[in-house]
Protein backbone atom coordinates (compact mmCIF):
# COMPACT_ATOMS: atom_id res chain seq x y z
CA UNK A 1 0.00 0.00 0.00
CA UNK A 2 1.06 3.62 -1.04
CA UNK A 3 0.89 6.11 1.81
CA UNK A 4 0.80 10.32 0.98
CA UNK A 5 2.61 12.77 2.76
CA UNK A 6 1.20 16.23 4.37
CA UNK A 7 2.29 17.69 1.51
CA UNK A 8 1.33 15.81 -0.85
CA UNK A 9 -2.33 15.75 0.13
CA UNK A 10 -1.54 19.41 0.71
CA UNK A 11 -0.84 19.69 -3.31
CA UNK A 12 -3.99 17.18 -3.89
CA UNK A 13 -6.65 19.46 -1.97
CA UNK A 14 -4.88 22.58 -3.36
CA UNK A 15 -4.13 24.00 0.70
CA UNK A 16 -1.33 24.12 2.60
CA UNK A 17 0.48 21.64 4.62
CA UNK A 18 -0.04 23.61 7.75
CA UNK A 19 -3.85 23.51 6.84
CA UNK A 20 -3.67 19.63 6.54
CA UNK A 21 -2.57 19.97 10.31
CA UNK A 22 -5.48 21.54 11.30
CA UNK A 23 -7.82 19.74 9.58
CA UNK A 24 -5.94 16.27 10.96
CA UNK A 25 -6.57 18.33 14.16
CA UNK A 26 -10.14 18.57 13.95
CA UNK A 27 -11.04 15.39 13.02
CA UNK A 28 -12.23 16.27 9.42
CA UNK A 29 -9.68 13.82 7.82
CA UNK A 30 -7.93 11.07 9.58
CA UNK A 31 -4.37 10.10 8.72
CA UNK A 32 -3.84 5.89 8.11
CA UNK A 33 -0.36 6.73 10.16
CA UNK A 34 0.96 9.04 12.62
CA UNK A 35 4.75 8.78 12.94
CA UNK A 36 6.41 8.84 15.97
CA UNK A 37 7.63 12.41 14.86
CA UNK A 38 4.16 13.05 14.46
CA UNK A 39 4.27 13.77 11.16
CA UNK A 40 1.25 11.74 9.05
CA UNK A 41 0.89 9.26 6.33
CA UNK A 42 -2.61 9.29 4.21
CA UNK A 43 -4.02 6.93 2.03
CA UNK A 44 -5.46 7.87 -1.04
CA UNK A 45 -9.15 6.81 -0.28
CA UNK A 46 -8.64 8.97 2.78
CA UNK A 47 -7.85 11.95 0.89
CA UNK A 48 -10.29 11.20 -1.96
CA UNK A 49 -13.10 10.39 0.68
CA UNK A 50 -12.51 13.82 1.95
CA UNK A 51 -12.42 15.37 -1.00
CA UNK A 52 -15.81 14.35 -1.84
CA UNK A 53 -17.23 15.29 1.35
CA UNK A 54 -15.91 19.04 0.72
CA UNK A 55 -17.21 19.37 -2.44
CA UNK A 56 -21.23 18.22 -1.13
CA UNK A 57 -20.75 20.87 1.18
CA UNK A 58 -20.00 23.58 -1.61
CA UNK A 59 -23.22 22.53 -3.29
């Protein structure tokens, strides 16, 4: 399995990687790993599932 960084979900949701942060920090998207440098791995069906979610609520 294939695991995203912070910033490359940040380039995928077109935000920044500090923004990522906060939204891992608010429980609106959930990494697959935190390190033990707390930095975070995604999957791609984490990112994509989010994605859709944003864009119902823009409708």
């Amino acid at each position: 399995m294939s695991y995203l960084t912070t910033k490359q979900v940040s380039q995928k949701l077109g935000c920044t990687q500090r923004n990522v942060a906060y939204l891992v920090k608010g429980n609106k998207i959930t990494p697959a790993i935190t390190l033990e440098n707390g930095h975070f791995l995604f999957t791609a069906e984490d990112v994509a599932f989010f994605n859709s979610k944003k864009l119902n609520y823009a409708k």
